[in-house]
C-alpha atoms as a PDB file:
ATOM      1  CA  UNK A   1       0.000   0.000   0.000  1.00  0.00           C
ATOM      2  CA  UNK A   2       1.516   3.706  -1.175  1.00  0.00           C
ATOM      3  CA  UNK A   3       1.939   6.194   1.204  1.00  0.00           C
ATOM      4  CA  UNK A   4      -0.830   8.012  -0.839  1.00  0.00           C
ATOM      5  CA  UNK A   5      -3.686   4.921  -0.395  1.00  0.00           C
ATOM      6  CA  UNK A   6      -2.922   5.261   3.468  1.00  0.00           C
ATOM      7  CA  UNK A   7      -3.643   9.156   3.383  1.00  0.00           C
ATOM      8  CA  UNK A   8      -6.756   8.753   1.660  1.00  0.00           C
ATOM      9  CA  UNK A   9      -7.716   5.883   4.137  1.00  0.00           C
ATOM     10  CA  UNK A  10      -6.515   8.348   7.274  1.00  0.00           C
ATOM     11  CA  UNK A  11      -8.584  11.334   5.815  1.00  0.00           C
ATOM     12  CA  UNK A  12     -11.810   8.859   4.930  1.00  0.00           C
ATOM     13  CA  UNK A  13     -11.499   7.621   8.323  1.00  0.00           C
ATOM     14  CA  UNK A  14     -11.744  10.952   9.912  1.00  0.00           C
ATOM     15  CA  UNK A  15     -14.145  12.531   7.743  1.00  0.00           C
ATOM     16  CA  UNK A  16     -16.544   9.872   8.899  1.00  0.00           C
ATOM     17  CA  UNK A  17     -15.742  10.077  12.125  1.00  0.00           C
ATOM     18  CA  UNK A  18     -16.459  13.394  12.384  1.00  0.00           C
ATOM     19  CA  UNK A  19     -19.648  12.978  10.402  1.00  0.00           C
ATOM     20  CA  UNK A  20     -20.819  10.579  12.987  1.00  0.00           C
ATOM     21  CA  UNK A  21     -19.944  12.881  15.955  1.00  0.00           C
ATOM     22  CA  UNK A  22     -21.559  15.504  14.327  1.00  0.00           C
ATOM     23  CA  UNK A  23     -24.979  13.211  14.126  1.00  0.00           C
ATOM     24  CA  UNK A  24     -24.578  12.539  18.095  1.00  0.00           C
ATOM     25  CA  UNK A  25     -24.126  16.637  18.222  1.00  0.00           C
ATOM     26  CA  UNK A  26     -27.043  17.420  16.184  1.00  0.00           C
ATOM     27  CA  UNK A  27     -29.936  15.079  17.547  1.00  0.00           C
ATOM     28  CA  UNK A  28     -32.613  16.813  20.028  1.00  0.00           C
ATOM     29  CA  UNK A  29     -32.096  16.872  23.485  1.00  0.00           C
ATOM     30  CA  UNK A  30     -35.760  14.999  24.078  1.00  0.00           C
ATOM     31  CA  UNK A  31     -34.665  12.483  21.461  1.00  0.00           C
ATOM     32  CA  UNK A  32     -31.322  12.133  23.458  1.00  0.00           C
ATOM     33  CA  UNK A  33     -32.464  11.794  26.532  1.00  0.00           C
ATOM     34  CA  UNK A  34     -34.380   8.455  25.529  1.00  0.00           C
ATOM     35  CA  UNK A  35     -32.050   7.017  23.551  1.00  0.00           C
ATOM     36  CA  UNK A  36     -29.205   7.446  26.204  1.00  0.00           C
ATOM     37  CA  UNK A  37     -28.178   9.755  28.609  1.00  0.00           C
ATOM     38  CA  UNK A  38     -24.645   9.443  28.259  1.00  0.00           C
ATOM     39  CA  UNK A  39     -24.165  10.163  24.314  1.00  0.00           C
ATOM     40  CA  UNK A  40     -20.543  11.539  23.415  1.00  0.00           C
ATOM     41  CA  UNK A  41     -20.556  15.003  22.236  1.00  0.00           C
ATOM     42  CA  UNK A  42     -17.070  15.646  22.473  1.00  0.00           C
ATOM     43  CA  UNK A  43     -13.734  14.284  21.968  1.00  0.00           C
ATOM     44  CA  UNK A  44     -13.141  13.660  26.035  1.00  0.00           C
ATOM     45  CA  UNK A  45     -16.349  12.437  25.639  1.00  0.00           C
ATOM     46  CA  UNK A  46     -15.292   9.995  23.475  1.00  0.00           C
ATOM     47  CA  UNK A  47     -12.332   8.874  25.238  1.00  0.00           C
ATOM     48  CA  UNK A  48     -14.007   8.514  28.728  1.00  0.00           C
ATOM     49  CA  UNK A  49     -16.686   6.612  27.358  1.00  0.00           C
ATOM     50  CA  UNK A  50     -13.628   4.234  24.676  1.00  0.00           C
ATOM     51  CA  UNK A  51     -11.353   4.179  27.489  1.00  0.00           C
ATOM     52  CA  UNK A  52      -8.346   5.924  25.666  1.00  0.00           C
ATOM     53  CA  UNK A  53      -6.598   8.724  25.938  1.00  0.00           C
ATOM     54  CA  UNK A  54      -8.502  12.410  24.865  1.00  0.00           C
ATOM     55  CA  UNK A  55      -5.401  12.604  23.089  1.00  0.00           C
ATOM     56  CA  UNK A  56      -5.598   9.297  21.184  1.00  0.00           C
ATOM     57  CA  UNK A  57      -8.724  10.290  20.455  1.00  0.00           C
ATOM     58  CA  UNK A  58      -7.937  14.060  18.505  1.00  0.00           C
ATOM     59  CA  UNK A  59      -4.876  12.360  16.939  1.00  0.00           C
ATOM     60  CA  UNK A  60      -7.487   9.869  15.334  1.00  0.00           C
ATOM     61  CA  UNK A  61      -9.973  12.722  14.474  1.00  0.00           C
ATOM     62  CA  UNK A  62      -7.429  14.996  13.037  1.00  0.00           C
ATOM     63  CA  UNK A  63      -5.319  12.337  11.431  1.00  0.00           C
ATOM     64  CA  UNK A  64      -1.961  12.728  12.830  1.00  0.00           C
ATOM     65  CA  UNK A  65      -0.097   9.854  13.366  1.00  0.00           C
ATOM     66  CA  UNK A  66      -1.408   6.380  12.634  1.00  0.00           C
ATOM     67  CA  UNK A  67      -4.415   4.765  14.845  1.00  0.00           C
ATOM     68  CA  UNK A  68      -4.765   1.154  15.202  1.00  0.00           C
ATOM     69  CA  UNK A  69      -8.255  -0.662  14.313  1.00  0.00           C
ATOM     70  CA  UNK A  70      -8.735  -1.457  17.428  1.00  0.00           C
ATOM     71  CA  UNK A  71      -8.518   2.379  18.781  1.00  0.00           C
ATOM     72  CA  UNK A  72     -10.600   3.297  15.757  1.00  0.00           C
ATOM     73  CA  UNK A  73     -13.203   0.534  16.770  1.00  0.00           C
ATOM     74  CA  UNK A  74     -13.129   1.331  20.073  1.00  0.00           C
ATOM     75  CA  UNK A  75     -14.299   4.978  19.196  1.00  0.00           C
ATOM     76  CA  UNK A  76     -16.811   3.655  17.196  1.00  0.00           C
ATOM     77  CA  UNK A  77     -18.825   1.424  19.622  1.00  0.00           C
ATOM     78  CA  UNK A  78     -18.037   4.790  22.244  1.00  0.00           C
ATOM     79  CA  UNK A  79     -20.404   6.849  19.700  1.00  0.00           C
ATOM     80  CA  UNK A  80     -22.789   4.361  19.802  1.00  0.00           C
ATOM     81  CA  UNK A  81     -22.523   3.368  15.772  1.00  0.00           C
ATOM     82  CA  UNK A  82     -21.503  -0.035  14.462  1.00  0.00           C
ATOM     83  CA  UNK A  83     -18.873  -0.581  12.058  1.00  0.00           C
ATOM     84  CA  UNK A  84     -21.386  -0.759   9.230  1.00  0.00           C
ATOM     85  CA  UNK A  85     -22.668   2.631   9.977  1.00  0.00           C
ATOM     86  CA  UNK A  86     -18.941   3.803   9.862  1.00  0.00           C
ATOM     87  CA  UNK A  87     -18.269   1.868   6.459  1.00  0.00           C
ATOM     88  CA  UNK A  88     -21.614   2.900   4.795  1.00  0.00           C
ATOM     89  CA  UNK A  89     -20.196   6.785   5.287  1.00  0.00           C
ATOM     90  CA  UNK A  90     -16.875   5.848   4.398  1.00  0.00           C
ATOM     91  CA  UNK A  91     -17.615   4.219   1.427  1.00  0.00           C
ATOM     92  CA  UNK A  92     -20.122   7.262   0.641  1.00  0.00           C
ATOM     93  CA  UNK A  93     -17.003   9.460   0.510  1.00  0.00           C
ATOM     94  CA  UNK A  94     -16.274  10.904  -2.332  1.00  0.00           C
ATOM     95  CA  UNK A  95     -13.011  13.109  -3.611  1.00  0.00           C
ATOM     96  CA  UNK A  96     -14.794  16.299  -3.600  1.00  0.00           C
ATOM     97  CA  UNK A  97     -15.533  15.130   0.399  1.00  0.00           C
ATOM     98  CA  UNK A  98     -11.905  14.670   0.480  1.00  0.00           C
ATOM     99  CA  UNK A  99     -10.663  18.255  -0.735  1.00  0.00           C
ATOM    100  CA  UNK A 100     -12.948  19.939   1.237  1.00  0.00           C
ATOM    101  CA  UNK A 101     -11.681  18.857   4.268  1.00  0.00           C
ATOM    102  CA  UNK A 102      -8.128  19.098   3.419  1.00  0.00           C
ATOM    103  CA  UNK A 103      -9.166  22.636   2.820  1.00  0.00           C
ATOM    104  CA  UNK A 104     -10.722  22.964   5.806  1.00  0.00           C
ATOM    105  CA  UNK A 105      -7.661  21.537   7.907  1.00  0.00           C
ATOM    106  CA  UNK A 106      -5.104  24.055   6.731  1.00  0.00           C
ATOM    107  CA  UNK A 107      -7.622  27.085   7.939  1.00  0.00           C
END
């Protein structure tokens, strides 16, 4: 695998992570609250509820470094998705997807 397959897989894998963080963000409080109390909102969030390191978690988010599946798993199951719900939004990801948020990193 090139060193440019592995930076497309790092920046799918945080795109949908973020997209799925930002699905726990937007639902209603009322529709929340009876789902489950405890739904991460936030990175510490996250890595309370995974039980990693905040840090581990933002490196994953923000793609620096490598993560391991098992980290990347782990903050799955935290935000209360499976790893199909992760796949079907990584698969959805398109290039446009992918310049966007390499535009939005550099800001």
């Amino acid at each position: 695998m090139g060193k440019d397959q592995e930076d497309i897989i790092k920046i799918k894998t945080a795109i949908s992570l973020r997209i799925l963080l930002k699905k726990n963000k937007d639902l209603p409080i009322s529709k929340k609250e009876k789902l489950r109390k405890d739904i991460p909102k936030s990175y510490g969030d996250i890595a309370d509820k995974a039980v990693i390191r905040k840090a581990t978690v933002t490196k994953t988010f923000n793609i620096d470094g490598s993560s391991f599946s098992t980290t990347l798993f782990k903050i799955i199951f935290a935000l209360g998705y499976t790893l199909i719900d992760f796949a079907k939004i990584y698969e959805s990801i398109t290039e446009k997807d992918i310049i966007e948020f390499l535009g939005k990193k550099d800001d």
